[in-house]
PDB file of N, CA and C in Angstrom:
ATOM      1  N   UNK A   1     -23.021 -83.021   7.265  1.00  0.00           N
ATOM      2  CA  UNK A   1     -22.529 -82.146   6.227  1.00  0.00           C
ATOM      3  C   UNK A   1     -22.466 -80.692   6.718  1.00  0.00           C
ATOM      4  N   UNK A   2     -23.359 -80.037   7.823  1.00  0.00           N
ATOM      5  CA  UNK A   2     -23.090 -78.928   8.548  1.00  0.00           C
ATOM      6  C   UNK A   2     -22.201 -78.938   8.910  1.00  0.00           C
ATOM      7  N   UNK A   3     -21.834 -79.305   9.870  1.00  0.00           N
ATOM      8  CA  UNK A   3     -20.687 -79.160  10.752  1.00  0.00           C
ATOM      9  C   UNK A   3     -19.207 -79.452   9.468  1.00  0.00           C
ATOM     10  N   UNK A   4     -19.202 -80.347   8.655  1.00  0.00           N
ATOM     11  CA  UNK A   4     -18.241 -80.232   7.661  1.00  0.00           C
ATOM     12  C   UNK A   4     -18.042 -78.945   7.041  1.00  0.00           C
ATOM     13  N   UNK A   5     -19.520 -77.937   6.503  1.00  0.00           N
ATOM     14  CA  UNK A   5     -19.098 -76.919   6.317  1.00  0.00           C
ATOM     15  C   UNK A   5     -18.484 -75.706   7.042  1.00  0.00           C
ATOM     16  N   UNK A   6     -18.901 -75.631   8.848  1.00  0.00           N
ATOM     17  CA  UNK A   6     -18.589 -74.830   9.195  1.00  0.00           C
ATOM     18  C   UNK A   6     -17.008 -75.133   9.624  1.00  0.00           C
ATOM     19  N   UNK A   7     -16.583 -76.655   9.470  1.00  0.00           N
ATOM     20  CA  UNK A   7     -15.217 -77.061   9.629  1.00  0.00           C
ATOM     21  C   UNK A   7     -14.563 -76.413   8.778  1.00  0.00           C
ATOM     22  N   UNK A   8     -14.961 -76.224   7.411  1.00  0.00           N
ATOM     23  CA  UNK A   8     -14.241 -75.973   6.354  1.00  0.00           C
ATOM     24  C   UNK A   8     -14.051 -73.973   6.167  1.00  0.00           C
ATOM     25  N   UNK A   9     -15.233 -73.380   6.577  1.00  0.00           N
ATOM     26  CA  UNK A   9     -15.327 -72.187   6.907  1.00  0.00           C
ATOM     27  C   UNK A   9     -14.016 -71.792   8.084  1.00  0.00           C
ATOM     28  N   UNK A  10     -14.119 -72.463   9.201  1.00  0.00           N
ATOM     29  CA  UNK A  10     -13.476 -72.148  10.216  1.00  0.00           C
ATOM     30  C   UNK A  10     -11.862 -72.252  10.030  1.00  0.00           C
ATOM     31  N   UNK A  11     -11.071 -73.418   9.354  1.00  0.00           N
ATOM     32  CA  UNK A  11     -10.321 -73.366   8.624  1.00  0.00           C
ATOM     33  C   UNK A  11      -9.711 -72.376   8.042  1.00  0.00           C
ATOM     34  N   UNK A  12     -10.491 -71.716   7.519  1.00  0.00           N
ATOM     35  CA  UNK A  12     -10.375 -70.507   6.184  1.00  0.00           C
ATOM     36  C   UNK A  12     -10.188 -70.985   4.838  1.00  0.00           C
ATOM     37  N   UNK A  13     -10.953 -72.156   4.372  1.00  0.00           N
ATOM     38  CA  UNK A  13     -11.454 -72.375   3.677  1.00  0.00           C
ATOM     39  C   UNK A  13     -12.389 -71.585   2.789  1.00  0.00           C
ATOM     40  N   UNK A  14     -12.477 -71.813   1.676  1.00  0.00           N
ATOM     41  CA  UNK A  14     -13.453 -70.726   0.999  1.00  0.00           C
ATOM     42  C   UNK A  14     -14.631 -71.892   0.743  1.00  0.00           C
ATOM     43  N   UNK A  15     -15.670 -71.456   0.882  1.00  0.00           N
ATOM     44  CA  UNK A  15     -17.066 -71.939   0.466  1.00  0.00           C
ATOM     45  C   UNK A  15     -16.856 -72.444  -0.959  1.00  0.00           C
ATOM     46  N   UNK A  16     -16.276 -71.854  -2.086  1.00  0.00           N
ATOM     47  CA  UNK A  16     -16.109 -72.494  -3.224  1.00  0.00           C
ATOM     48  C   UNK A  16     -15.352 -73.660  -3.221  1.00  0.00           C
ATOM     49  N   UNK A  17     -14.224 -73.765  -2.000  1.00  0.00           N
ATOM     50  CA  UNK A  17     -13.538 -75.269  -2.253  1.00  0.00           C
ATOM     51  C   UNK A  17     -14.176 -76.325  -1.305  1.00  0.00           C
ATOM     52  N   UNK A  18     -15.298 -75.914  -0.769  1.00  0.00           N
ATOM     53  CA  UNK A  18     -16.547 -76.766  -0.115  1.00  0.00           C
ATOM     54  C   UNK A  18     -17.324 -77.466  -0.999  1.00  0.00           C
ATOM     55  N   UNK A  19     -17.588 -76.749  -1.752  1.00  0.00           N
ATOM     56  CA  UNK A  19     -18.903 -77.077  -2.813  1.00  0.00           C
ATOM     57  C   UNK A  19     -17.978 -77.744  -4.145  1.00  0.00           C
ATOM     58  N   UNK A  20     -16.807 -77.820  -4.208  1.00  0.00           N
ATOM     59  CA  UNK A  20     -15.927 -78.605  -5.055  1.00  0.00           C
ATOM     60  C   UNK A  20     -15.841 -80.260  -4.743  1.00  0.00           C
ATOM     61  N   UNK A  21     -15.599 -79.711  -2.907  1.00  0.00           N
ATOM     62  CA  UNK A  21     -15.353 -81.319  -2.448  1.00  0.00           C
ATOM     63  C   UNK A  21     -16.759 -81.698  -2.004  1.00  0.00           C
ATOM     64  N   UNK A  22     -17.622 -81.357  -2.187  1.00  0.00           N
ATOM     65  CA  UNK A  22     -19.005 -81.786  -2.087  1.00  0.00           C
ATOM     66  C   UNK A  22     -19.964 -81.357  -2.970  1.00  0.00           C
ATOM     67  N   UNK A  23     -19.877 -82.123  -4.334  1.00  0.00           N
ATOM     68  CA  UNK A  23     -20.639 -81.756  -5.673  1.00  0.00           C
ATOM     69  C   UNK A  23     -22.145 -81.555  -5.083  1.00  0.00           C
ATOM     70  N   UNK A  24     -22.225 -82.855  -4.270  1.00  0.00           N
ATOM     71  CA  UNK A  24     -24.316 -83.055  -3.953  1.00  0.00           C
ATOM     72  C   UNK A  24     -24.400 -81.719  -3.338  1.00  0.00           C
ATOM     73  N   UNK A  25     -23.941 -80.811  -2.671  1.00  0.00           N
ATOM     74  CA  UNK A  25     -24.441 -80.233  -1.784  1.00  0.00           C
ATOM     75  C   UNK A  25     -24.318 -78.188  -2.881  1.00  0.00           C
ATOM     76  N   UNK A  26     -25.465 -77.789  -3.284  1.00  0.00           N
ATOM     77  CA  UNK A  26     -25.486 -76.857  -4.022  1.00  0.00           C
ATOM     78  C   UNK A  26     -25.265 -75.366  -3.512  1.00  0.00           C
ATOM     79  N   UNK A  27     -25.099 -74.645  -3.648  1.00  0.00           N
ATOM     80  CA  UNK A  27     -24.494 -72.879  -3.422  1.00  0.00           C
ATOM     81  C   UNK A  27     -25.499 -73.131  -2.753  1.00  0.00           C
ATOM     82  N   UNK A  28     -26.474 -72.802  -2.971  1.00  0.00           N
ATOM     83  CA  UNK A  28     -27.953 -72.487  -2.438  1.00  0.00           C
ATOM     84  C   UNK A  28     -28.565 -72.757  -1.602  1.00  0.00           C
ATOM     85  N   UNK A  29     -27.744 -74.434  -0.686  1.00  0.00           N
ATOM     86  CA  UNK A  29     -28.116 -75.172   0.455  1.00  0.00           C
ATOM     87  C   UNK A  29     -26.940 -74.727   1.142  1.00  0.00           C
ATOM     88  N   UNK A  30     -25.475 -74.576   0.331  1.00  0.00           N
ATOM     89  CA  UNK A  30     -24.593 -73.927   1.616  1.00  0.00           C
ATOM     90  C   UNK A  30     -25.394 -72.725   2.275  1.00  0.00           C
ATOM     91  N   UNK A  31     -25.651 -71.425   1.056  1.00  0.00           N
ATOM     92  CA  UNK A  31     -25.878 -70.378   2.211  1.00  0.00           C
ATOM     93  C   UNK A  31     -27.370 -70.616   2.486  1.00  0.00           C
ATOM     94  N   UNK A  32     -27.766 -71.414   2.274  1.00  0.00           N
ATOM     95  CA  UNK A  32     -28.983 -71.011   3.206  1.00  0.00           C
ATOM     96  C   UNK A  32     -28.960 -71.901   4.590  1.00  0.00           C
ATOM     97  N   UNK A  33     -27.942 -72.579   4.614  1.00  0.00           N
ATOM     98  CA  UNK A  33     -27.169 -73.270   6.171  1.00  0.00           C
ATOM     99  C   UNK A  33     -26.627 -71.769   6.561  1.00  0.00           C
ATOM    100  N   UNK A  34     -26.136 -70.562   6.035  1.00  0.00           N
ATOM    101  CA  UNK A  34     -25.428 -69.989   6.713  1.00  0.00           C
ATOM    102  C   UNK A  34     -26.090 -68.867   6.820  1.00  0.00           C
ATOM    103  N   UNK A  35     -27.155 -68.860   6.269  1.00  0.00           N
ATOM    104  CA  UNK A  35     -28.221 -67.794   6.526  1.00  0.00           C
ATOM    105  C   UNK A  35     -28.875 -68.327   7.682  1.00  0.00           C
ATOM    106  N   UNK A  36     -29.528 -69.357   8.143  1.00  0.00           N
ATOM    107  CA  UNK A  36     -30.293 -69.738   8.979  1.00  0.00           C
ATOM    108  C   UNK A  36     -29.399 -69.882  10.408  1.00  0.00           C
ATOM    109  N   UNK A  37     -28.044 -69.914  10.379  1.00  0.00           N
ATOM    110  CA  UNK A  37     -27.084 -69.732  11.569  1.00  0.00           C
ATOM    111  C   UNK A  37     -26.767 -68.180  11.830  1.00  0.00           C
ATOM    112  N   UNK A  38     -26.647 -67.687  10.657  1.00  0.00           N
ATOM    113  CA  UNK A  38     -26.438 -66.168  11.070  1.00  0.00           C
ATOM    114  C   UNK A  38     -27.999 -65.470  11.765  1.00  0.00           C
ATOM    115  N   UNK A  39     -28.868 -65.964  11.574  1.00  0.00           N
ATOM    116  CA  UNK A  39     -30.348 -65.381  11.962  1.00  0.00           C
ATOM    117  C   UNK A  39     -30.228 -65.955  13.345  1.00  0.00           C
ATOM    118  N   UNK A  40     -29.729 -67.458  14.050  1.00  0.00           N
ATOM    119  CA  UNK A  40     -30.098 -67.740  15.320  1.00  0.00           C
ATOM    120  C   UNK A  40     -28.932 -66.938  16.073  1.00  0.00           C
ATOM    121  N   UNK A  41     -28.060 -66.673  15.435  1.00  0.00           N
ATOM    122  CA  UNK A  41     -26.904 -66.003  15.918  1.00  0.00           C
ATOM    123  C   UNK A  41     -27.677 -64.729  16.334  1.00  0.00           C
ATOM    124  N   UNK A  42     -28.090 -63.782  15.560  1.00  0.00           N
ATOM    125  CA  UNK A  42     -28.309 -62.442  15.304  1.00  0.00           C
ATOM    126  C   UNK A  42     -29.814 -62.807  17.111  1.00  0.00           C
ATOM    127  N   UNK A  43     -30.174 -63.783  16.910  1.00  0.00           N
ATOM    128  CA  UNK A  43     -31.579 -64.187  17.706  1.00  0.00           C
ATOM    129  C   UNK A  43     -30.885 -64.012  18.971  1.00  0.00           C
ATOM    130  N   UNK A  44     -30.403 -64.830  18.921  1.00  0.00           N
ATOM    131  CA  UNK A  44     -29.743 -65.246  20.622  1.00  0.00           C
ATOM    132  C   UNK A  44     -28.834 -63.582  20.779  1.00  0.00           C
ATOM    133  N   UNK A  45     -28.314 -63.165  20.136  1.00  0.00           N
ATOM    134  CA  UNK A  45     -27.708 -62.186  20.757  1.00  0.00           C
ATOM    135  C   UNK A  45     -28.503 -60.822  20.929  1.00  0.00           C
ATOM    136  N   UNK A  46     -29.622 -60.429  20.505  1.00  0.00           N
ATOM    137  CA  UNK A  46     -30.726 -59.828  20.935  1.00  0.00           C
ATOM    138  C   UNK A  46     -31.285 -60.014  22.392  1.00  0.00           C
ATOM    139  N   UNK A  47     -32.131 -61.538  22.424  1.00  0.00           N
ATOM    140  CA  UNK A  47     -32.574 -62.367  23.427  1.00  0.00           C
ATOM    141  C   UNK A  47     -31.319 -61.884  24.528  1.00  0.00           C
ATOM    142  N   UNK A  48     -29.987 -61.611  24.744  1.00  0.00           N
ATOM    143  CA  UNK A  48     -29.373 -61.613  25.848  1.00  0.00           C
ATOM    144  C   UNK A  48     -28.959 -60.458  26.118  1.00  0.00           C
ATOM    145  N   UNK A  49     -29.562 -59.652  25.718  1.00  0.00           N
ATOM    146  CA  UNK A  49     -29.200 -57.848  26.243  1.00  0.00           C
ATOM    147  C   UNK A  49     -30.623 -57.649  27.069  1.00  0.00           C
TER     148      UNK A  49
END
């Protein structure tokens, strides 16, 4: 279901027509999938300077 969302992100998809085609999966578990990628993101690109 990750990778479906960031399929659907990458797309240019909006997060609201994510959470349409995937009732089980709530606002609150999308971004906190996209909070916890933006933090290893923000990690690793620290770590390499």
């Amino acid at each position: 279901m990750v990778q479906t969302l960031f399929d659907f992100l990458e797309a240019g998809e909006r997060l609201d027509d994510f959470l349409a085609d995937f009732p089980t999966v709530s606002r609150e578990q999308a971004i906190a999938v996209l909070e916890a990628a933006r933090k290893a993101l923000l990690s690793h690109a620290c770590s390499d300077r």
